[in-house]
Every structure is written in structure tokens, then in C-alpha cells.
Protein backbone atom coordinates (compact mmCIF):
# COMPACT_ATOMS: atom_id res chain seq x y z
CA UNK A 1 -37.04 32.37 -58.53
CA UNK A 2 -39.69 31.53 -61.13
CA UNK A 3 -42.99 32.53 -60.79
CA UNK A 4 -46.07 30.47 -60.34
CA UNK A 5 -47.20 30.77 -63.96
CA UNK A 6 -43.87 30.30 -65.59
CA UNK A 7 -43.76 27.02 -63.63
CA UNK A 8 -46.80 25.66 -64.70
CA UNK A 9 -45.91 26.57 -68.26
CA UNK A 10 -42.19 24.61 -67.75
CA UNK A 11 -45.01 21.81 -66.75
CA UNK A 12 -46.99 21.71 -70.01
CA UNK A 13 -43.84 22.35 -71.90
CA UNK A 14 -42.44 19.15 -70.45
CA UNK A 15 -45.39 17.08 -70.29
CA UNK A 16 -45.63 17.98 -74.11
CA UNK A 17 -41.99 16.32 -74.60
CA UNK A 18 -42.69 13.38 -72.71
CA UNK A 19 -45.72 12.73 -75.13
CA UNK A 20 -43.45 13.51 -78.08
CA UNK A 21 -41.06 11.46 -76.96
CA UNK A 22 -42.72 8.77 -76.77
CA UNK A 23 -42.02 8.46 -72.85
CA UNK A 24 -45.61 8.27 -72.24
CA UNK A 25 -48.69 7.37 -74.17
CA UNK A 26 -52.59 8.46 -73.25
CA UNK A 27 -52.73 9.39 -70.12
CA UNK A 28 -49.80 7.77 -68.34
CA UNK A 29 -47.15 9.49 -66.09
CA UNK A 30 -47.07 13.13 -64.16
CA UNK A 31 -44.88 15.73 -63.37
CA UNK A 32 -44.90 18.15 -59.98
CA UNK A 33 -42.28 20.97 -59.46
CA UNK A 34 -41.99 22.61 -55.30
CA UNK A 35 -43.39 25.82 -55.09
CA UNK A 36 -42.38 26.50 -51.87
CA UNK A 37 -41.84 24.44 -48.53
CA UNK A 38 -46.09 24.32 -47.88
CA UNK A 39 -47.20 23.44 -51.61
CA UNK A 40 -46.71 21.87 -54.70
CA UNK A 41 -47.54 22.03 -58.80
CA UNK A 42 -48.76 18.89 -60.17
CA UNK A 43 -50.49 17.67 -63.67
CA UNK A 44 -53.89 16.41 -63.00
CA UNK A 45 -55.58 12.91 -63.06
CA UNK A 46 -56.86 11.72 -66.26
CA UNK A 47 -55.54 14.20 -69.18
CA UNK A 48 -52.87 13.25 -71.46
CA UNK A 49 -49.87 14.98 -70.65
CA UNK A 50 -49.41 16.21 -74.10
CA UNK A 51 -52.15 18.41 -73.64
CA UNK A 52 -52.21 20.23 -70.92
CA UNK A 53 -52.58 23.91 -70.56
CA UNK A 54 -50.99 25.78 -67.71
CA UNK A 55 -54.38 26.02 -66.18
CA UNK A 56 -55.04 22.74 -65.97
CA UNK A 57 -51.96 22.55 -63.35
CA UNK A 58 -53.36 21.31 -59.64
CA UNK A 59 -52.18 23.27 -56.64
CA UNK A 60 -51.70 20.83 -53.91
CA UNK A 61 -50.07 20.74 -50.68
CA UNK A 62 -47.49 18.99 -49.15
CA UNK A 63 -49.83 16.05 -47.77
CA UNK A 64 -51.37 15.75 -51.41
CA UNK A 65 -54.88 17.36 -50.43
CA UNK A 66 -55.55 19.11 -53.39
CA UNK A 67 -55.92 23.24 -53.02
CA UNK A 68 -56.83 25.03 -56.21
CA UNK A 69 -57.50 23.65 -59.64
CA UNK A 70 -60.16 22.53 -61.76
CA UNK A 71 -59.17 19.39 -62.00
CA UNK A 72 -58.61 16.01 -59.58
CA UNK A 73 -55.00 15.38 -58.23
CA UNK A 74 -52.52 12.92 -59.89
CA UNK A 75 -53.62 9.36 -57.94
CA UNK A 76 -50.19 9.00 -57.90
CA UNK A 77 -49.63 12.48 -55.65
CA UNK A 78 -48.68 10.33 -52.45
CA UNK A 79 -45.21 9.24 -54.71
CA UNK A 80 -44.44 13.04 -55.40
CA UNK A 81 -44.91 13.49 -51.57
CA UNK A 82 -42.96 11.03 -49.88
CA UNK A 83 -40.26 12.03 -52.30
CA UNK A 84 -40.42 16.13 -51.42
CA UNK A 85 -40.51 15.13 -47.67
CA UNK A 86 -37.56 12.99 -48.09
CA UNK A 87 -35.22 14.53 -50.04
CA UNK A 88 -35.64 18.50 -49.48
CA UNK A 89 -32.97 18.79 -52.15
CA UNK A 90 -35.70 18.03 -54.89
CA UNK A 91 -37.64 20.41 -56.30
CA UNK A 92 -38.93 18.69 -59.03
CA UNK A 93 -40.62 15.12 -59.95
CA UNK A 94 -40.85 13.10 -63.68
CA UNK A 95 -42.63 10.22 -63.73
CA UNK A 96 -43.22 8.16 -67.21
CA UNK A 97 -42.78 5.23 -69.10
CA UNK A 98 -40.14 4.98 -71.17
CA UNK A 99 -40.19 2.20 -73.46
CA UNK A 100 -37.27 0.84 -73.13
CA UNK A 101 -36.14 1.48 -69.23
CA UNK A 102 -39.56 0.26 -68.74
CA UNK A 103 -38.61 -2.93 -70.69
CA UNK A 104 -35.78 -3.44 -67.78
CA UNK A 105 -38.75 -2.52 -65.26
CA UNK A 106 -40.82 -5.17 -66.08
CA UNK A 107 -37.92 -7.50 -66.62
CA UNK A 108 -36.67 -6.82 -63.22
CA UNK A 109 -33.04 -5.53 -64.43
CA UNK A 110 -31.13 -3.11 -62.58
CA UNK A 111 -29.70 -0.57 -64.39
CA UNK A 112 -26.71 -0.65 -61.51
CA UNK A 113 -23.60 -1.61 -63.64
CA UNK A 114 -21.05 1.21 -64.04
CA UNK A 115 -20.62 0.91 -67.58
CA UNK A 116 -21.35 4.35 -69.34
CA UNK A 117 -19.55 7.61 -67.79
CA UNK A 118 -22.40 10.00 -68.44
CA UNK A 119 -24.77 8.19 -66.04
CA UNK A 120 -21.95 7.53 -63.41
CA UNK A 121 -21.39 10.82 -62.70
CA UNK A 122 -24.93 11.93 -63.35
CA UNK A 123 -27.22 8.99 -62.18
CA UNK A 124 -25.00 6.45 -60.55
CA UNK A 125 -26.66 3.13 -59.76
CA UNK A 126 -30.83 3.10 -61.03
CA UNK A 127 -31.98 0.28 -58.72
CA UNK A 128 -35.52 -0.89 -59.66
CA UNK A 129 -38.40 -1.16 -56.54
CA UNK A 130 -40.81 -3.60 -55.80
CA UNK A 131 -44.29 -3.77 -57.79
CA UNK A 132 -47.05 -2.07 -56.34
CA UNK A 133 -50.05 -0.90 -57.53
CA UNK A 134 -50.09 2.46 -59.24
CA UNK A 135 -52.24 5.27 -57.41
CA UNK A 136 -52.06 3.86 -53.99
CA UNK A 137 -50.22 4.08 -50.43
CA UNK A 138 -48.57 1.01 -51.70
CA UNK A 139 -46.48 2.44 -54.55
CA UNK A 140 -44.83 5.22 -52.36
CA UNK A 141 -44.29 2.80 -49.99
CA UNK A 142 -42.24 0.40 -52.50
CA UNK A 143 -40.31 3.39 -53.50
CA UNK A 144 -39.27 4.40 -49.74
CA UNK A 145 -35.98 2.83 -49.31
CA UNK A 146 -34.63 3.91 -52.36
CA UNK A 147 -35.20 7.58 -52.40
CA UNK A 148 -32.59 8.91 -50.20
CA UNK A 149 -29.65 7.56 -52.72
CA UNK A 150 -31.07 7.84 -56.11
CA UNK A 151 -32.13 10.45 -58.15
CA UNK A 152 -34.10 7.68 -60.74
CA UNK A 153 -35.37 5.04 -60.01
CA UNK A 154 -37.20 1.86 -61.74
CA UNK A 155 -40.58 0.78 -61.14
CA UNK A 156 -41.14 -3.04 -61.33
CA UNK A 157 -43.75 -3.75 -64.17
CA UNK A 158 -44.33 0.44 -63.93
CA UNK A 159 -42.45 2.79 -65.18
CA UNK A 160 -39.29 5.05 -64.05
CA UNK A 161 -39.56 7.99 -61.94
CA UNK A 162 -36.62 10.60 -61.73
CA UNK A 163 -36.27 13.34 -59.30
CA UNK A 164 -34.13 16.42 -59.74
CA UNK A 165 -32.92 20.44 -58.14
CA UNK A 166 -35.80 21.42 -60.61
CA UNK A 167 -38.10 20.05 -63.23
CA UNK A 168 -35.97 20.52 -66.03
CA UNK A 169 -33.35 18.15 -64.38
CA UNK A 170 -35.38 15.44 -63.35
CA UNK A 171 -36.92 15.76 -67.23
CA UNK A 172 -33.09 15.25 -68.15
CA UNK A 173 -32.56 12.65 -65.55
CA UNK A 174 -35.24 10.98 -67.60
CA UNK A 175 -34.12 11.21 -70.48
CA UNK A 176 -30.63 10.09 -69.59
CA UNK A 177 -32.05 6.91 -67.91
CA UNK A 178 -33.89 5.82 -71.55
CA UNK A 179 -30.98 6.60 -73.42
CA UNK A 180 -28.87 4.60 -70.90
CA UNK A 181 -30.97 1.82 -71.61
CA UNK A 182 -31.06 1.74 -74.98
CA UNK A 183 -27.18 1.57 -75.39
CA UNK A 184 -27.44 -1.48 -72.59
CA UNK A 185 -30.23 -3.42 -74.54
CA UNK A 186 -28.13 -3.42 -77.26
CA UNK A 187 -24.39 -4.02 -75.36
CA UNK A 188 -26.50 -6.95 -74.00
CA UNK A 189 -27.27 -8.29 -77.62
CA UNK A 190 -23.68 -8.15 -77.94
CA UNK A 191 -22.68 -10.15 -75.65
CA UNK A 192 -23.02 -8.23 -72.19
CA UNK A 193 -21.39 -4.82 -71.00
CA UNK A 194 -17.28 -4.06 -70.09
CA UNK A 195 -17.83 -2.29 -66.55
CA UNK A 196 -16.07 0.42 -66.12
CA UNK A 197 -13.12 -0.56 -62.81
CA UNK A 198 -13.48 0.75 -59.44
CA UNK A 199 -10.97 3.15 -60.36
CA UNK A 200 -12.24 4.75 -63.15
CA UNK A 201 -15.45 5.36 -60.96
CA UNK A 202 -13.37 6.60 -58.49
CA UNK A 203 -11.81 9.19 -60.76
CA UNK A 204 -15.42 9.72 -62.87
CA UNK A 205 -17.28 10.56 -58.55
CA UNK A 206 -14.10 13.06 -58.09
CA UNK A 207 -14.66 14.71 -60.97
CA UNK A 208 -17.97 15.53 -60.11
CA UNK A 209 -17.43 16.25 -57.25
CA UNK A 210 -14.44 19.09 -58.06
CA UNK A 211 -16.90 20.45 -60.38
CA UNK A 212 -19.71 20.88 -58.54
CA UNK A 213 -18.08 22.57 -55.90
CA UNK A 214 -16.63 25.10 -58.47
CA UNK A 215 -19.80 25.50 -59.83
CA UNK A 216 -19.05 24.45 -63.08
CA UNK A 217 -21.46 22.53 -65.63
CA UNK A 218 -19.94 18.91 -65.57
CA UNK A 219 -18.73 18.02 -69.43
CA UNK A 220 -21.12 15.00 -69.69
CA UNK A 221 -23.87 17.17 -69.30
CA UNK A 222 -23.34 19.89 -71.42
């Protein structure tokens, strides 16, 4: 198991990609990874995830009452909690705005059409949840029904936030979602997506499954 300070420093070196990416500007999104089943890591309120510093990493517990650090909690910590009490499967939490899955966000487009293999197997459907304003009860509320079956999920006029076994997957789910819908913006300029058939799911969810249960990295993911 990693140790405390190697995951906050997995924290800033993912926050720092975000930024670079372009997945988040000033001071928008947050990341938290488990640390055990009392207590959480989680970036701070107000700094620019591109610049954090392990110690700027807030200790929190599983309610979102902040325990050590020298900075306030993420206002968004309630999001990060409903989603660790949920699902105790996740052990890490990436939320940003990426331009372009954002652009289906605040369009109100589900990214639900099985039309690219890679996010099939890896993603399935990304519905998108109601608006609801960011940093309150509200926005974990919105998110609620949708947490049990999907590890990303779109935030109406928000954002995306992807969950994952570890903070380096739900970083990756991220960045699978924006690449996803990139290639859709521009199938849709084309004249609209060829959806893969119920059978070629079928075989695609079968797959993944025999993998995983071999323990074997799955070849869209490599």
C-alpha cells in the first residue's frame, strides 16, 4: 500500500496534469484519493491545482470535516463523500473541466451511445446529472442516482467527475471521457455516429469481463 506522502505527491502530480492539460483552468476542479476506511486526501479550496505541493494536501474524514492541513477543504468535499460511501470500490476521485466533455455538459448530451470500443469496455454509458450549484448539498445530491453504475459521469453546465480503484484510474477515466468526446464532436460534424450492435457490446462486456477475472490488463487500456 502507498504511504501517506507518496499519495499526496500522486495528488500534486495529477493535479499538475490536469492544469497542463488543459482539463482545468485557475482554480477549478479537485482530486481526493481513500486513505483508509475513516479518512480521506483531498486538494484544498482556492489554489490552482497546478500548484500544489504535497503539503498543501487536506486530511479530511469521511463526513468531510476537515482534520489536518493548512488549508480549507474542497467546497465540493460533500461530492467526494457521497461517492466513497457509495461505492466502497473507489478509492480515488477526479473532478475537472474538460473542454470539450464539458461542451456536452452544458449542452445536455449524453455521452451514452456505444460507439467507440475503448470506452465500452472501460466507461460504458457517461450519463450527464442534473445542474446544481457547485460547493453545496445540492450537487452531491444531483449526482446520487448515478453513482452506483458509472465510473464518470457529466455535470450539467459543470464539469465531469470520474471515479476509479485509485487516483491514477479515475485520472485515466478522465482522460478517456475528453478524448471520447472529442472523436464524437467531430463524428457528429460528420453526420452522426455508427453505434456499435448489441452484439458487438455483448462480445466487447465479455471480454472484459474474461480479462479481469484473469487478471490481465485489458488491450484497450494498455
Amino acid at each position: 500500500m502507498p504511504t501517506e506522502l507518496q499519495l499526496r505527491k500522486d495528488m500534486v502530480r495529477f493535479g499538475r496534469l490536469l492544469h497542463d492539460r488543459g482539463y482545468s483552468a485557475a482554480r477549478d476542479g479537485n482530486l481526493s484519493c481513500r486513505l483508509d476506511s475513516q479518512s480521506m486526501l483531498i486538494t484544498p479550496a482556492g489554489l490552482s491545482k497546478g500548484m500544489l505541493e504535497p503539503e498543501d494536501i487536506v486530511l479530511a474524514d469521511m463526513r468531510g470535516r476537515k482534520l489536518e492541513g493548512r488549508h480549507p477543504v474542497s467546497s465540493e468535499v460533500e461530492m467526494h463523500v457521497l461517492i466513497y460511501n457509495v461505492r466502497p470500490d473507489v478509492g480515488g476521485i477526479c473532478h475537472a473541466h474538460p473542454p470539450t466533455a464539458t461542451g456536452f455538459a452544458v449542452a445536455g448530451v449524453a455521452m451514452d451511445e456505444p460507439v467507440l470500443a475503448e470506452t465500452t469496455v472501460v466507461l460504458g454509458p457517461v450519463p450527464v446529472a442534473p445542474y446544481a450549484t457547485p460547493g453545496t448539498a445540492e450537487l452531491a445530491a444531483s449526482l446520487e442516482p448515478f453513482v452506483t453504475d458509472h465510473d464518470a459521469i457529466l455535470m450539467a453546465n459543470h464539469g465531469v467527475v470520474c471515479c476509479g480503484a485509485d487516483l491514477l484510474q479515475a485520472y485515466l477515466n478522465m482522460e478517456l471521457v475528453e478524448h471520447a468526446a472529442r472523436i464524437l464532436l467531430v463524428v457528429r460534424q460528420l453526420g452522426g455516429p455508427h453505434a456499435l450492435t448489441s452484439e458487438q457490446v455483448k462480445r466487447l462486456r465479455e471480454m472484459h469481463d474474461r480479462l479481469r477475472q484473469a487478471n490481465q490488463p485489458l488491450p484497450v487500456e494498455r
